[in-house]
PDBML (XML) file of the C-alpha atoms, coordinates in Angstrom:
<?xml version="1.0" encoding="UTF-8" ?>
<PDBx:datablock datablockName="MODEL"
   xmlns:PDBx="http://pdbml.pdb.org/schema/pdbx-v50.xsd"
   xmlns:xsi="http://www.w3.org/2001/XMLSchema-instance"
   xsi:schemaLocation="http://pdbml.pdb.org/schema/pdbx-v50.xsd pdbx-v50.xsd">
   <PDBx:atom_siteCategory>
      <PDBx:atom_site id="1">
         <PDBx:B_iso_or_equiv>0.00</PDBx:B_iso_or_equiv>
         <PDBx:Cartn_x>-100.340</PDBx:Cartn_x>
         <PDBx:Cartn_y>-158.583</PDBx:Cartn_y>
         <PDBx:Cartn_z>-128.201</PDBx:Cartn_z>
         <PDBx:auth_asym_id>A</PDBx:auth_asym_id>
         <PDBx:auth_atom_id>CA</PDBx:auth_atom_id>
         <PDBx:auth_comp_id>UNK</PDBx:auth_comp_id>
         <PDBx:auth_seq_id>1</PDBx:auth_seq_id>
         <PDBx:group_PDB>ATOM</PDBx:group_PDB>
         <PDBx:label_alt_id xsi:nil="true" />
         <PDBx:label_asym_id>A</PDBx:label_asym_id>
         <PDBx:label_atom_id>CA</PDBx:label_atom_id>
         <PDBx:label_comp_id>UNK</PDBx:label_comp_id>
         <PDBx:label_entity_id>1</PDBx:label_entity_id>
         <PDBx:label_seq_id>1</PDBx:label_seq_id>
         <PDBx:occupancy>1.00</PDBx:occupancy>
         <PDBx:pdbx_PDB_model_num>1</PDBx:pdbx_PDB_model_num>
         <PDBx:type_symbol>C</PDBx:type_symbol>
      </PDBx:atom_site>
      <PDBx:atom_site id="2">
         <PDBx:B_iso_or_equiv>0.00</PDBx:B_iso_or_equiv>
         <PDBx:Cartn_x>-100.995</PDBx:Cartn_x>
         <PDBx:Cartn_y>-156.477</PDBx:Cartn_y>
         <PDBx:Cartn_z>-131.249</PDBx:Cartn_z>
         <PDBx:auth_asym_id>A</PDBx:auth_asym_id>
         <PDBx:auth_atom_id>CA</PDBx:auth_atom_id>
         <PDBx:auth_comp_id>UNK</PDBx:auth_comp_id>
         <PDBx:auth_seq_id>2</PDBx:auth_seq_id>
         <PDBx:group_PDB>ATOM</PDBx:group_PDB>
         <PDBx:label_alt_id xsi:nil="true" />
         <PDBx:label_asym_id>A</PDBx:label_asym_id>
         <PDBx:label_atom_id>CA</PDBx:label_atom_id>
         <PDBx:label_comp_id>UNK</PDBx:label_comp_id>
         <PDBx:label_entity_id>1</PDBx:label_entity_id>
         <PDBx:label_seq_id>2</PDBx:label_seq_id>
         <PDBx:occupancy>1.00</PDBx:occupancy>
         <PDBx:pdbx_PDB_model_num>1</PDBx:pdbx_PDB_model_num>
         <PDBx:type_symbol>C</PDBx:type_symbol>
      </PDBx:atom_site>
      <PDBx:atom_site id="3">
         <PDBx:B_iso_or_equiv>0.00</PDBx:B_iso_or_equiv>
         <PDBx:Cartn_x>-104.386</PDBx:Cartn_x>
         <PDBx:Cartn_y>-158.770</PDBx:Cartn_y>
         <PDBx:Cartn_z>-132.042</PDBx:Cartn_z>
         <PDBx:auth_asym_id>A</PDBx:auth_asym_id>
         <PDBx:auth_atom_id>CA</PDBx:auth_atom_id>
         <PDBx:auth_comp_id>UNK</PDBx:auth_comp_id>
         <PDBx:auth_seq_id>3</PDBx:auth_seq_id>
         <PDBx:group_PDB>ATOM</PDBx:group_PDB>
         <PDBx:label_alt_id xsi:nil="true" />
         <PDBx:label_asym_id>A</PDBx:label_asym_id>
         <PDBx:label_atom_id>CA</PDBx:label_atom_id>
         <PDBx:label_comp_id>UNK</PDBx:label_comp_id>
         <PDBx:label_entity_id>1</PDBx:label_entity_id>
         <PDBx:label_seq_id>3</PDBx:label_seq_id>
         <PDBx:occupancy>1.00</PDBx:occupancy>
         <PDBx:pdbx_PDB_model_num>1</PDBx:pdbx_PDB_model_num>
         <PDBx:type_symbol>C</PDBx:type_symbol>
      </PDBx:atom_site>
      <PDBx:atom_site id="4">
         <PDBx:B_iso_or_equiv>0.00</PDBx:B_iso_or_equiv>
         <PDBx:Cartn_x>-105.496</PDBx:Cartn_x>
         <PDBx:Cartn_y>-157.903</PDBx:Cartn_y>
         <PDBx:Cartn_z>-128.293</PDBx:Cartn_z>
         <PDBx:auth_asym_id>A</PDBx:auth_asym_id>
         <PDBx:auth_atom_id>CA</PDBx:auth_atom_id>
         <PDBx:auth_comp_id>UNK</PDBx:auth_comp_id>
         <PDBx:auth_seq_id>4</PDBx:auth_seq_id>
         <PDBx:group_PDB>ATOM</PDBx:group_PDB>
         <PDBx:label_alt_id xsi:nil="true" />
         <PDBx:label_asym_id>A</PDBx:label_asym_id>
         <PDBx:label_atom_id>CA</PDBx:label_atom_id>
         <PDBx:label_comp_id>UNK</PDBx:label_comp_id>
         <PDBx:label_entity_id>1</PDBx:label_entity_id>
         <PDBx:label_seq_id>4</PDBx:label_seq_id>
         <PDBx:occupancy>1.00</PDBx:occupancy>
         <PDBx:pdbx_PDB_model_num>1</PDBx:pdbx_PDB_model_num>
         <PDBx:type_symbol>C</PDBx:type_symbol>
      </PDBx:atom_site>
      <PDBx:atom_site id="5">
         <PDBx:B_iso_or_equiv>0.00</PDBx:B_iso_or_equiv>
         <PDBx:Cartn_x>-105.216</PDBx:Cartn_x>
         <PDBx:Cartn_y>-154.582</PDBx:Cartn_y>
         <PDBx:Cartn_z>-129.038</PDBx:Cartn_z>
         <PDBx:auth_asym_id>A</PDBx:auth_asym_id>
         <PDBx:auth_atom_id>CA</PDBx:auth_atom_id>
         <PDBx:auth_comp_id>UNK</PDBx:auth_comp_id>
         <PDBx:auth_seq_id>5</PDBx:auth_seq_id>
         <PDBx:group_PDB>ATOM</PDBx:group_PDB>
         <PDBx:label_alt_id xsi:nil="true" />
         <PDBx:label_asym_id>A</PDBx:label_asym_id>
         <PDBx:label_atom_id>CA</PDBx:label_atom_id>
         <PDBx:label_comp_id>UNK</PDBx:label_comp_id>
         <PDBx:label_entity_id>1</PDBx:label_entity_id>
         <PDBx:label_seq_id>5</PDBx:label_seq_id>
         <PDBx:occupancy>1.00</PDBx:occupancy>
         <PDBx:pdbx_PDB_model_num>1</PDBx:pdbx_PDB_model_num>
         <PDBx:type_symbol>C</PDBx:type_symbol>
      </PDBx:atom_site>
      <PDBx:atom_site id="6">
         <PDBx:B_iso_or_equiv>0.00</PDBx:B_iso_or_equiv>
         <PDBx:Cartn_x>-107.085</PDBx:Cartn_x>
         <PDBx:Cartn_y>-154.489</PDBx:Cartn_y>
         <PDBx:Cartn_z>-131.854</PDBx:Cartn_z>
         <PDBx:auth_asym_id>A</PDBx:auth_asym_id>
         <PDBx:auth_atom_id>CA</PDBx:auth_atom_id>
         <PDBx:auth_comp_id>UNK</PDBx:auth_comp_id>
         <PDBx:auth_seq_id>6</PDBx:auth_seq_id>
         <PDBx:group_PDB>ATOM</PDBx:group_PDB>
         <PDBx:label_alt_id xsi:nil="true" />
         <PDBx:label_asym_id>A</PDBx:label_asym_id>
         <PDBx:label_atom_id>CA</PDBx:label_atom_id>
         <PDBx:label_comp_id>UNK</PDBx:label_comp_id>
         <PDBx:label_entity_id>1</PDBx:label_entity_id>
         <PDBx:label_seq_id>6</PDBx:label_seq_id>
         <PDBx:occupancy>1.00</PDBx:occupancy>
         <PDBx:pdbx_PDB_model_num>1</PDBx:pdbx_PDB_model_num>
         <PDBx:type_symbol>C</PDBx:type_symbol>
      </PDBx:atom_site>
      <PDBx:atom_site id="7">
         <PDBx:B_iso_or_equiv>0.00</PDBx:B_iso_or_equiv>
         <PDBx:Cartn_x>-109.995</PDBx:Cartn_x>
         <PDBx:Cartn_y>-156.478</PDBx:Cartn_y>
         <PDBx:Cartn_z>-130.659</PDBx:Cartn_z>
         <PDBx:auth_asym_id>A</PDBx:auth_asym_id>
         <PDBx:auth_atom_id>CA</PDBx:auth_atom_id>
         <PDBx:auth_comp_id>UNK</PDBx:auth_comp_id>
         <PDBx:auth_seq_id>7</PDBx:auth_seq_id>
         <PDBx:group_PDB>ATOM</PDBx:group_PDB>
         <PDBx:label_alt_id xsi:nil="true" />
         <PDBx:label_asym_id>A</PDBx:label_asym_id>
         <PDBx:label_atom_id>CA</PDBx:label_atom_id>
         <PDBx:label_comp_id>UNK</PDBx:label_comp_id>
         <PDBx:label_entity_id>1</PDBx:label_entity_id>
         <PDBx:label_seq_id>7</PDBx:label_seq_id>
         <PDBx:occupancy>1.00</PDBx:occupancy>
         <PDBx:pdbx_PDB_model_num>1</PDBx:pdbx_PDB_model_num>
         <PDBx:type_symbol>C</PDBx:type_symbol>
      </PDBx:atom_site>
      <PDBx:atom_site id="8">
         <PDBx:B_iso_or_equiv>0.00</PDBx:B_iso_or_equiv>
         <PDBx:Cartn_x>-109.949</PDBx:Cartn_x>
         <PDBx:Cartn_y>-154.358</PDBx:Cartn_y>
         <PDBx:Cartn_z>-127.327</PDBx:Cartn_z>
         <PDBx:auth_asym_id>A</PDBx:auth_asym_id>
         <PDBx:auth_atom_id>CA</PDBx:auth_atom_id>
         <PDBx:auth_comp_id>UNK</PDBx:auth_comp_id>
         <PDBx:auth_seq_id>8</PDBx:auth_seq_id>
         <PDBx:group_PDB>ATOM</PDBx:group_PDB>
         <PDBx:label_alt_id xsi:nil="true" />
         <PDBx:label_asym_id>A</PDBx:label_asym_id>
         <PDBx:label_atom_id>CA</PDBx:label_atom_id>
         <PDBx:label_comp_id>UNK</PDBx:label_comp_id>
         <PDBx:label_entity_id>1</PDBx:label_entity_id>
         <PDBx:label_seq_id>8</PDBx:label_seq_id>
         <PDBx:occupancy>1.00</PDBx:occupancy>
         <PDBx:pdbx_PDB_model_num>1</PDBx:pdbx_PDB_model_num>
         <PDBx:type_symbol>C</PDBx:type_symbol>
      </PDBx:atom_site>
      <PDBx:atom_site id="9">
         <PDBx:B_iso_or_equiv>0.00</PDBx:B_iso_or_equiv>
         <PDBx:Cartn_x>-109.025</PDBx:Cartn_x>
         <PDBx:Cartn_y>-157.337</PDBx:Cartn_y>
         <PDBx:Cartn_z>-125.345</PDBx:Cartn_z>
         <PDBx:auth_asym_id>A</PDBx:auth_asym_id>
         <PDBx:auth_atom_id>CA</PDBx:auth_atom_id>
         <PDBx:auth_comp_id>UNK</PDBx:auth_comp_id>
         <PDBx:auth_seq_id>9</PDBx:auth_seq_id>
         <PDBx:group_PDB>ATOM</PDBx:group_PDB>
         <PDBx:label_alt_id xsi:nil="true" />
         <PDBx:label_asym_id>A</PDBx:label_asym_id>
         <PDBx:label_atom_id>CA</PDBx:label_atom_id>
         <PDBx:label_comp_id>UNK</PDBx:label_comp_id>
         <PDBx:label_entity_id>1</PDBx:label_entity_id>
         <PDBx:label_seq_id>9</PDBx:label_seq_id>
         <PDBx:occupancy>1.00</PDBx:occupancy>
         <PDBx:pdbx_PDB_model_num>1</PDBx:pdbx_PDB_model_num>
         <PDBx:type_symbol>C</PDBx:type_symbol>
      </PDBx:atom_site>
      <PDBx:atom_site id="10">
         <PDBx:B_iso_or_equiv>0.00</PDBx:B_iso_or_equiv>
         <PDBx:Cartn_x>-105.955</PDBx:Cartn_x>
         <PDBx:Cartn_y>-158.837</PDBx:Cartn_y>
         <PDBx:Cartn_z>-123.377</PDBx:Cartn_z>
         <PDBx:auth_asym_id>A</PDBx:auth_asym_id>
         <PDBx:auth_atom_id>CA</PDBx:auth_atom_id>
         <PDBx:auth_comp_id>UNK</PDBx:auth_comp_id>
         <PDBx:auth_seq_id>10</PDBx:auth_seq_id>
         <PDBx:group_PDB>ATOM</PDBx:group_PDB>
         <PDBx:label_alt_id xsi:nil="true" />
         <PDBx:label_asym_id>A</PDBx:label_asym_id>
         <PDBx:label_atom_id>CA</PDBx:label_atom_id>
         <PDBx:label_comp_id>UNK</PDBx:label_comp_id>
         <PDBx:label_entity_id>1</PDBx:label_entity_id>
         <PDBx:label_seq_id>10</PDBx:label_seq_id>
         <PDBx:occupancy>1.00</PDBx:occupancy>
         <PDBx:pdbx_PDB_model_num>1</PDBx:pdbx_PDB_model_num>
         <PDBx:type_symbol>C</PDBx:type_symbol>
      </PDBx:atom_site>
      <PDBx:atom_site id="11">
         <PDBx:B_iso_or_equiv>0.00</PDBx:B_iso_or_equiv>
         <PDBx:Cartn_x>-103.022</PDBx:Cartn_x>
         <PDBx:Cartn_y>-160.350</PDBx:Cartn_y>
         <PDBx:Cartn_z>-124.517</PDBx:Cartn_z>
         <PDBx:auth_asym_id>A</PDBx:auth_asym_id>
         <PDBx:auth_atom_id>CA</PDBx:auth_atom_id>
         <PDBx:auth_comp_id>UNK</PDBx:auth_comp_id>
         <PDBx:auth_seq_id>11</PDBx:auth_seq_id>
         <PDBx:group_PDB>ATOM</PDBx:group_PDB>
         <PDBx:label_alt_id xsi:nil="true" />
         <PDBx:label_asym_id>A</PDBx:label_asym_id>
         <PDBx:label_atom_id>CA</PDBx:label_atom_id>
         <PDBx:label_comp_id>UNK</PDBx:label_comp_id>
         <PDBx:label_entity_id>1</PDBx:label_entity_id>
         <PDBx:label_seq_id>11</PDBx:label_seq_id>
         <PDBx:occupancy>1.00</PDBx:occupancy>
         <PDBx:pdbx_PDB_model_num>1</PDBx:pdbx_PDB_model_num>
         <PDBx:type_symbol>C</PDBx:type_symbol>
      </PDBx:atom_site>
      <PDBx:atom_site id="12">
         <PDBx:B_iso_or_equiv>0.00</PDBx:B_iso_or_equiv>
         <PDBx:Cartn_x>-103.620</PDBx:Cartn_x>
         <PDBx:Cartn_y>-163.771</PDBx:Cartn_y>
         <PDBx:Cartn_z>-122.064</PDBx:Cartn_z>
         <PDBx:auth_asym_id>A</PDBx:auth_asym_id>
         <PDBx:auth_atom_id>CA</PDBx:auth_atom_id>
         <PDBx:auth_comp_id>UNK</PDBx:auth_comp_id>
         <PDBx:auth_seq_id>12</PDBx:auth_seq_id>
         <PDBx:group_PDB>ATOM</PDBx:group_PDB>
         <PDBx:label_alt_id xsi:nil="true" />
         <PDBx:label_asym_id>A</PDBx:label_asym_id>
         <PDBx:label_atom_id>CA</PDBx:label_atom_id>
         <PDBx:label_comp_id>UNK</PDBx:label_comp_id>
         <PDBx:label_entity_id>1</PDBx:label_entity_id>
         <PDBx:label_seq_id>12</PDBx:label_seq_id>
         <PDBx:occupancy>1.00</PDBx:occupancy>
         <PDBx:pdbx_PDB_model_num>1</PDBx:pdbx_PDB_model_num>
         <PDBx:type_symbol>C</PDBx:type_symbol>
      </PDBx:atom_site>
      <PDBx:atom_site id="13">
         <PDBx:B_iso_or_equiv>0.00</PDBx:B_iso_or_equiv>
         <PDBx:Cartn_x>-107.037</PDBx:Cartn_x>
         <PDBx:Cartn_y>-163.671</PDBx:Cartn_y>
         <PDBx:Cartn_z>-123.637</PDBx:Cartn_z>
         <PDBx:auth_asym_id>A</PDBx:auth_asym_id>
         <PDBx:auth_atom_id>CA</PDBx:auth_atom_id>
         <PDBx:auth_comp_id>UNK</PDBx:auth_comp_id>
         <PDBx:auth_seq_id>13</PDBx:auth_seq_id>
         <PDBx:group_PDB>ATOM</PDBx:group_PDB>
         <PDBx:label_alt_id xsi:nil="true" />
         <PDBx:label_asym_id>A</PDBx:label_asym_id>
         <PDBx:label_atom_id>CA</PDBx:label_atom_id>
         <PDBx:label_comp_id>UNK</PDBx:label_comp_id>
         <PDBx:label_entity_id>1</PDBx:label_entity_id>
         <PDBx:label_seq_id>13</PDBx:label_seq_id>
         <PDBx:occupancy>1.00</PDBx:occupancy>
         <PDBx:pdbx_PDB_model_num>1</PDBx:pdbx_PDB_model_num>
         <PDBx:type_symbol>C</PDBx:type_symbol>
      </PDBx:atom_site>
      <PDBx:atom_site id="14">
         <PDBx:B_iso_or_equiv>0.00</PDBx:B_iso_or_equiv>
         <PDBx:Cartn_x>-105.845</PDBx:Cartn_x>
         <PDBx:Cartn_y>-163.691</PDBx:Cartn_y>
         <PDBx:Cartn_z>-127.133</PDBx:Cartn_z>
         <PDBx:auth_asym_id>A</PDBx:auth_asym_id>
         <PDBx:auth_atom_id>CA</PDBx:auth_atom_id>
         <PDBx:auth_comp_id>UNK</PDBx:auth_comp_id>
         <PDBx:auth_seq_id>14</PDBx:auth_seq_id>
         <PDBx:group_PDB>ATOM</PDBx:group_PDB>
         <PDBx:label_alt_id xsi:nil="true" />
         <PDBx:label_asym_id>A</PDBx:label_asym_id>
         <PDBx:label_atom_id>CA</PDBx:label_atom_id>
         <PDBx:label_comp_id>UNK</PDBx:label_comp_id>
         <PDBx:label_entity_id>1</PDBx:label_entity_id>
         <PDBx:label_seq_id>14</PDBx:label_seq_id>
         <PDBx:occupancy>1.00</PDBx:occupancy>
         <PDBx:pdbx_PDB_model_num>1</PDBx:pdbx_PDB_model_num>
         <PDBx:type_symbol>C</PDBx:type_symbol>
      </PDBx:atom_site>
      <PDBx:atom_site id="15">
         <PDBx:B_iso_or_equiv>0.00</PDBx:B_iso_or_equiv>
         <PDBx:Cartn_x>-103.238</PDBx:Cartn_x>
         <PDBx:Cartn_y>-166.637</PDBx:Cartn_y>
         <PDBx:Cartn_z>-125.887</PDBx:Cartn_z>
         <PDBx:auth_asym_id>A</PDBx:auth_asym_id>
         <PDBx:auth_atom_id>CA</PDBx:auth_atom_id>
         <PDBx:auth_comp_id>UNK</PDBx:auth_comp_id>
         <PDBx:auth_seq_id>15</PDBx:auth_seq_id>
         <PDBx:group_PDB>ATOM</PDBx:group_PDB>
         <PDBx:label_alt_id xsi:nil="true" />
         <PDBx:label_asym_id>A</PDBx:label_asym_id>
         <PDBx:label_atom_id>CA</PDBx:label_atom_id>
         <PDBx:label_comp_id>UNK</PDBx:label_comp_id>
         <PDBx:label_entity_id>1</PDBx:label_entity_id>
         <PDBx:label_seq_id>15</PDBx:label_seq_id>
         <PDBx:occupancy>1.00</PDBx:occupancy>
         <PDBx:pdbx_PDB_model_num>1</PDBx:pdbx_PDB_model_num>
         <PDBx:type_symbol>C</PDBx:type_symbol>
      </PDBx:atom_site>
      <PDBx:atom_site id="16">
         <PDBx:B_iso_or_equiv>0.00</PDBx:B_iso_or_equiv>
         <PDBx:Cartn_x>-106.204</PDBx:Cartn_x>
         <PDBx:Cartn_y>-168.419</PDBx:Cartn_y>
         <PDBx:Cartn_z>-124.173</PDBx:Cartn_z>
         <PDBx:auth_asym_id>A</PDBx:auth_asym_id>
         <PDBx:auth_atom_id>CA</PDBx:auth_atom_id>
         <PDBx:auth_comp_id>UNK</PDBx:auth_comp_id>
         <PDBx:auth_seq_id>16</PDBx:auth_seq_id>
         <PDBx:group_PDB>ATOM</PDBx:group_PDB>
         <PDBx:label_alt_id xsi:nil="true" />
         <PDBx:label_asym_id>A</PDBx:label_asym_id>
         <PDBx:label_atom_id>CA</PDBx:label_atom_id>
         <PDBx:label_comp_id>UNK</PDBx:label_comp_id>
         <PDBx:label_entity_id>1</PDBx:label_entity_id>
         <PDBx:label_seq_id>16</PDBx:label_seq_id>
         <PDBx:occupancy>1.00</PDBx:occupancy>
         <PDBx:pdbx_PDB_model_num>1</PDBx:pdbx_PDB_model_num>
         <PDBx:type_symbol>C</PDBx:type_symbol>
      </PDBx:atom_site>
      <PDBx:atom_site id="17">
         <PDBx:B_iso_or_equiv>0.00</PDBx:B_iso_or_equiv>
         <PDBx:Cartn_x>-108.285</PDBx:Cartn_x>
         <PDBx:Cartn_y>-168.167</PDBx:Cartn_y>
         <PDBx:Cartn_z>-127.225</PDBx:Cartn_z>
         <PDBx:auth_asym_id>A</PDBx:auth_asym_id>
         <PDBx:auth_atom_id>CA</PDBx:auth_atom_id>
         <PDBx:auth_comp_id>UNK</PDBx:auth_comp_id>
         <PDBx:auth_seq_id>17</PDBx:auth_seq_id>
         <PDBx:group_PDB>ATOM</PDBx:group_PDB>
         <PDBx:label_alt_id xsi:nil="true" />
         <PDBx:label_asym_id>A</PDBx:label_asym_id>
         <PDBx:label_atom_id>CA</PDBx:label_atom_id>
         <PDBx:label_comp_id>UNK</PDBx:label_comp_id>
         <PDBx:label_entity_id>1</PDBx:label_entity_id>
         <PDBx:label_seq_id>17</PDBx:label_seq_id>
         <PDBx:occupancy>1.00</PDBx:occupancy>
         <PDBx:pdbx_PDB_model_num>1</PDBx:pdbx_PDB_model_num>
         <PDBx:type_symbol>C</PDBx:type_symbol>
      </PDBx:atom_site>
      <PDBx:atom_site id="18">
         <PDBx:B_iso_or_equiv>0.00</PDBx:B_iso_or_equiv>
         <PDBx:Cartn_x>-105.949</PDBx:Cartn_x>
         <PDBx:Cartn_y>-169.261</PDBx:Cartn_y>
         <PDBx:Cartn_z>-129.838</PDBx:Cartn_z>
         <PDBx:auth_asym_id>A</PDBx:auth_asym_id>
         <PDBx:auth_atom_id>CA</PDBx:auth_atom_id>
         <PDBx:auth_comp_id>UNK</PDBx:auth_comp_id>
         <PDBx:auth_seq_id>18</PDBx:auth_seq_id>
         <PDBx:group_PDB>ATOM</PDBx:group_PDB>
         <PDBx:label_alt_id xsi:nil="true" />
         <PDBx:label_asym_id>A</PDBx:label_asym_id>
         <PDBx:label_atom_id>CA</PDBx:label_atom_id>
         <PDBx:label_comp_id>UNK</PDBx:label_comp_id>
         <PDBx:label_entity_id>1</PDBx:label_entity_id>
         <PDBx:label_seq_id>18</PDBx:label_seq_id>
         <PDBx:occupancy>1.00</PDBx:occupancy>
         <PDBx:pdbx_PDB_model_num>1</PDBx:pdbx_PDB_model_num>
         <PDBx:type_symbol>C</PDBx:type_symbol>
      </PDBx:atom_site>
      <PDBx:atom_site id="19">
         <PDBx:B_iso_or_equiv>0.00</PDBx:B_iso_or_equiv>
         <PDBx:Cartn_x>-104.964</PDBx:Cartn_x>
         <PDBx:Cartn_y>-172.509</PDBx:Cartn_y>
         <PDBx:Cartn_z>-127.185</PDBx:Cartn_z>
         <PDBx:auth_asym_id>A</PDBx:auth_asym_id>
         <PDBx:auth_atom_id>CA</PDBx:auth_atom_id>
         <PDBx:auth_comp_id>UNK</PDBx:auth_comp_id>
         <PDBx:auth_seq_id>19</PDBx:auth_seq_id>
         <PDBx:group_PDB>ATOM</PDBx:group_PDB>
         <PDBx:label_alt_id xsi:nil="true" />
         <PDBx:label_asym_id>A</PDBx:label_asym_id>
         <PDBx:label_atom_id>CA</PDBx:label_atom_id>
         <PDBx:label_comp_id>UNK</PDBx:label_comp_id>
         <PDBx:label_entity_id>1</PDBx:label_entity_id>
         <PDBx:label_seq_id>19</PDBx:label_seq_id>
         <PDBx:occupancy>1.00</PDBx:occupancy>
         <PDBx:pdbx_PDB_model_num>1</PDBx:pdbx_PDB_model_num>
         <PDBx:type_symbol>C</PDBx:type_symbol>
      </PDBx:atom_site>
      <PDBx:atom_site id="20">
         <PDBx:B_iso_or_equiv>0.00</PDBx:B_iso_or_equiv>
         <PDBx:Cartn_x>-108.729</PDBx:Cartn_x>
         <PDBx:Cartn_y>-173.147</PDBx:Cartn_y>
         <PDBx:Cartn_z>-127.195</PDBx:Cartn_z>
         <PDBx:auth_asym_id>A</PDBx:auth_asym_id>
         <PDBx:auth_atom_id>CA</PDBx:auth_atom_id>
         <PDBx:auth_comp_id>UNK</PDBx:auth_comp_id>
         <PDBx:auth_seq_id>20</PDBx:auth_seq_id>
         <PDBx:group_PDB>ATOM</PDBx:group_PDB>
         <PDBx:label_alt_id xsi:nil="true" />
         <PDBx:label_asym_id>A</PDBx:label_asym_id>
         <PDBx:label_atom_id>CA</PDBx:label_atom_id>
         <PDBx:label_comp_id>UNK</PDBx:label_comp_id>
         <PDBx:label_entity_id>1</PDBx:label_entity_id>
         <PDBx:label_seq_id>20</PDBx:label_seq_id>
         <PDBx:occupancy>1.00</PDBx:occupancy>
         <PDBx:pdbx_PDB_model_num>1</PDBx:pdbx_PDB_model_num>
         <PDBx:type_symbol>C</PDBx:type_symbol>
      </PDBx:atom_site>
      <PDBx:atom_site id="21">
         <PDBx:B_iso_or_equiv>0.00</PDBx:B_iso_or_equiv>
         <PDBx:Cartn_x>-109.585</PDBx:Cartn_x>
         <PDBx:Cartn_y>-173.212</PDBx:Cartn_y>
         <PDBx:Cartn_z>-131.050</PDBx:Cartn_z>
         <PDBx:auth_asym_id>A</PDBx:auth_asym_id>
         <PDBx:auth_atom_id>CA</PDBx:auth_atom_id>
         <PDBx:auth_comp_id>UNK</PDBx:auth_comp_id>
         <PDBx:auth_seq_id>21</PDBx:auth_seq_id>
         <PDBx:group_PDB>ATOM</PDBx:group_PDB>
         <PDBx:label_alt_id xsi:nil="true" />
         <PDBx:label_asym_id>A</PDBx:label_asym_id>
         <PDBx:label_atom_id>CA</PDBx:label_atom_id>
         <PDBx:label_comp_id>UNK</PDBx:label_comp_id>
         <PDBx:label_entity_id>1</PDBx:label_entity_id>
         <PDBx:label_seq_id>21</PDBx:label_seq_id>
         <PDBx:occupancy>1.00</PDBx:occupancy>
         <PDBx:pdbx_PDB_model_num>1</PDBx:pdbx_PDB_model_num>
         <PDBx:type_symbol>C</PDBx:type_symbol>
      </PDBx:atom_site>
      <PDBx:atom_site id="22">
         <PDBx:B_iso_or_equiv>0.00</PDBx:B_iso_or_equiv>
         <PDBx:Cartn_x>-106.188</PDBx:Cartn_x>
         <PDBx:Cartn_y>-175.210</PDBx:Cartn_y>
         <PDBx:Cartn_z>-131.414</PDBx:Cartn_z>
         <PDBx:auth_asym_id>A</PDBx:auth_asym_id>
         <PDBx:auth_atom_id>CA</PDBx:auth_atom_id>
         <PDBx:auth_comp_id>UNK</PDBx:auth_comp_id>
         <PDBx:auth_seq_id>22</PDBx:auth_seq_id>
         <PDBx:group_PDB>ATOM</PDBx:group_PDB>
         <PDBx:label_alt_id xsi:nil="true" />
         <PDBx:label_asym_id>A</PDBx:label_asym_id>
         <PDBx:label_atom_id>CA</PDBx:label_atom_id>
         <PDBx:label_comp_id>UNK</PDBx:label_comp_id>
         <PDBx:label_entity_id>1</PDBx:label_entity_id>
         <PDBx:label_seq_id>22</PDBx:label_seq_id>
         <PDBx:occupancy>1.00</PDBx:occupancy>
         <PDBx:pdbx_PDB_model_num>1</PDBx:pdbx_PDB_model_num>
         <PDBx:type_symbol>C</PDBx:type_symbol>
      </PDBx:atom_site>
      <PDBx:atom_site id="23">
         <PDBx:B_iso_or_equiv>0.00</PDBx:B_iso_or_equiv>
         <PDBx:Cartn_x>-107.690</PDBx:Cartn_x>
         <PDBx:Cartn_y>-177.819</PDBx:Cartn_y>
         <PDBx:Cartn_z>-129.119</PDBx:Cartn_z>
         <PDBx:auth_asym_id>A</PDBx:auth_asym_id>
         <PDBx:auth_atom_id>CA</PDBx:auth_atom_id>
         <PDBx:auth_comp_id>UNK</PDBx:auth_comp_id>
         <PDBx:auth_seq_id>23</PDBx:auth_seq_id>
         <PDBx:group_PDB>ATOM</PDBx:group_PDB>
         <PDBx:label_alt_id xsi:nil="true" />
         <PDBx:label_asym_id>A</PDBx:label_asym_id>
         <PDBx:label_atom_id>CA</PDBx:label_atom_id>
         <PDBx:label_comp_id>UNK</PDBx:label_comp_id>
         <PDBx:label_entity_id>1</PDBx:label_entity_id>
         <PDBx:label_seq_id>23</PDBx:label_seq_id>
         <PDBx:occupancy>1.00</PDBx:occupancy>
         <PDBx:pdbx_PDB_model_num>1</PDBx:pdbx_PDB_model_num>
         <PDBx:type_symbol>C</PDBx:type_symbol>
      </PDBx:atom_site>
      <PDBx:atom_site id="24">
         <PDBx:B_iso_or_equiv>0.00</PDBx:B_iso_or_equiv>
         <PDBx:Cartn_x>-110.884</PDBx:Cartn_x>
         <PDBx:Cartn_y>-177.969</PDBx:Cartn_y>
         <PDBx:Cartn_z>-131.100</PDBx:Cartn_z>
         <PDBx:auth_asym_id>A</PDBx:auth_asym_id>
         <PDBx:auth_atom_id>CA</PDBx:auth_atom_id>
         <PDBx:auth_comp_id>UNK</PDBx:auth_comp_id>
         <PDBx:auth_seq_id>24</PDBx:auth_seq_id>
         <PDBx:group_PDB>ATOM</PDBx:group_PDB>
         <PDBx:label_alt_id xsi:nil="true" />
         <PDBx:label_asym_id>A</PDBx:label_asym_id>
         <PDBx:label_atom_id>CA</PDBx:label_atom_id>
         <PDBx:label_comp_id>UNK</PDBx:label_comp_id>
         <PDBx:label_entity_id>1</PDBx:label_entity_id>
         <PDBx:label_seq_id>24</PDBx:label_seq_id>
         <PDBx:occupancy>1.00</PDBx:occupancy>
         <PDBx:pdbx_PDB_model_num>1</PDBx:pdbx_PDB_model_num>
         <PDBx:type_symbol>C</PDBx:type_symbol>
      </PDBx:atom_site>
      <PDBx:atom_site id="25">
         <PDBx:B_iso_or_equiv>0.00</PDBx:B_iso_or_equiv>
         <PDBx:Cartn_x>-109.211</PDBx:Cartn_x>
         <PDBx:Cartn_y>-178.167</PDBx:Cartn_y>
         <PDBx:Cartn_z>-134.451</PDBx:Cartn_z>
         <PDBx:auth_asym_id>A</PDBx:auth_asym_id>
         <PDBx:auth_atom_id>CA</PDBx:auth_atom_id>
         <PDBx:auth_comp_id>UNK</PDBx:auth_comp_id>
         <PDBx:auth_seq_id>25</PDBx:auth_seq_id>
         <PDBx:group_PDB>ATOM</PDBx:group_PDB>
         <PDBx:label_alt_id xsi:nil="true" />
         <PDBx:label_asym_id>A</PDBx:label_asym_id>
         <PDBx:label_atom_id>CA</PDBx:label_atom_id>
         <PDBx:label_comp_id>UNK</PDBx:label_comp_id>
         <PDBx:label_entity_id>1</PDBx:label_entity_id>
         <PDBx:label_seq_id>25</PDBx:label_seq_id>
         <PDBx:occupancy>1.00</PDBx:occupancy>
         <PDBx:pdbx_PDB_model_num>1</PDBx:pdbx_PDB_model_num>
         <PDBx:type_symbol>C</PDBx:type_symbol>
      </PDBx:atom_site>
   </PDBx:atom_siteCategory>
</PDBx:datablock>
């Protein structure tokens, strides 16, 4: 939540994000 804010986005974004470069590592 506090990243999203930061970079201006949402929280589910972040989530989705972080889920996404976990799969490519």
């Amino acid at each position: 939540s506090p990243a999203a804010v930061r970079l201006g986005t949402t929280q589910s974004g972040v989530s989705h994000a972080v889920r996404g470069i976990e799969r490519k590592v």
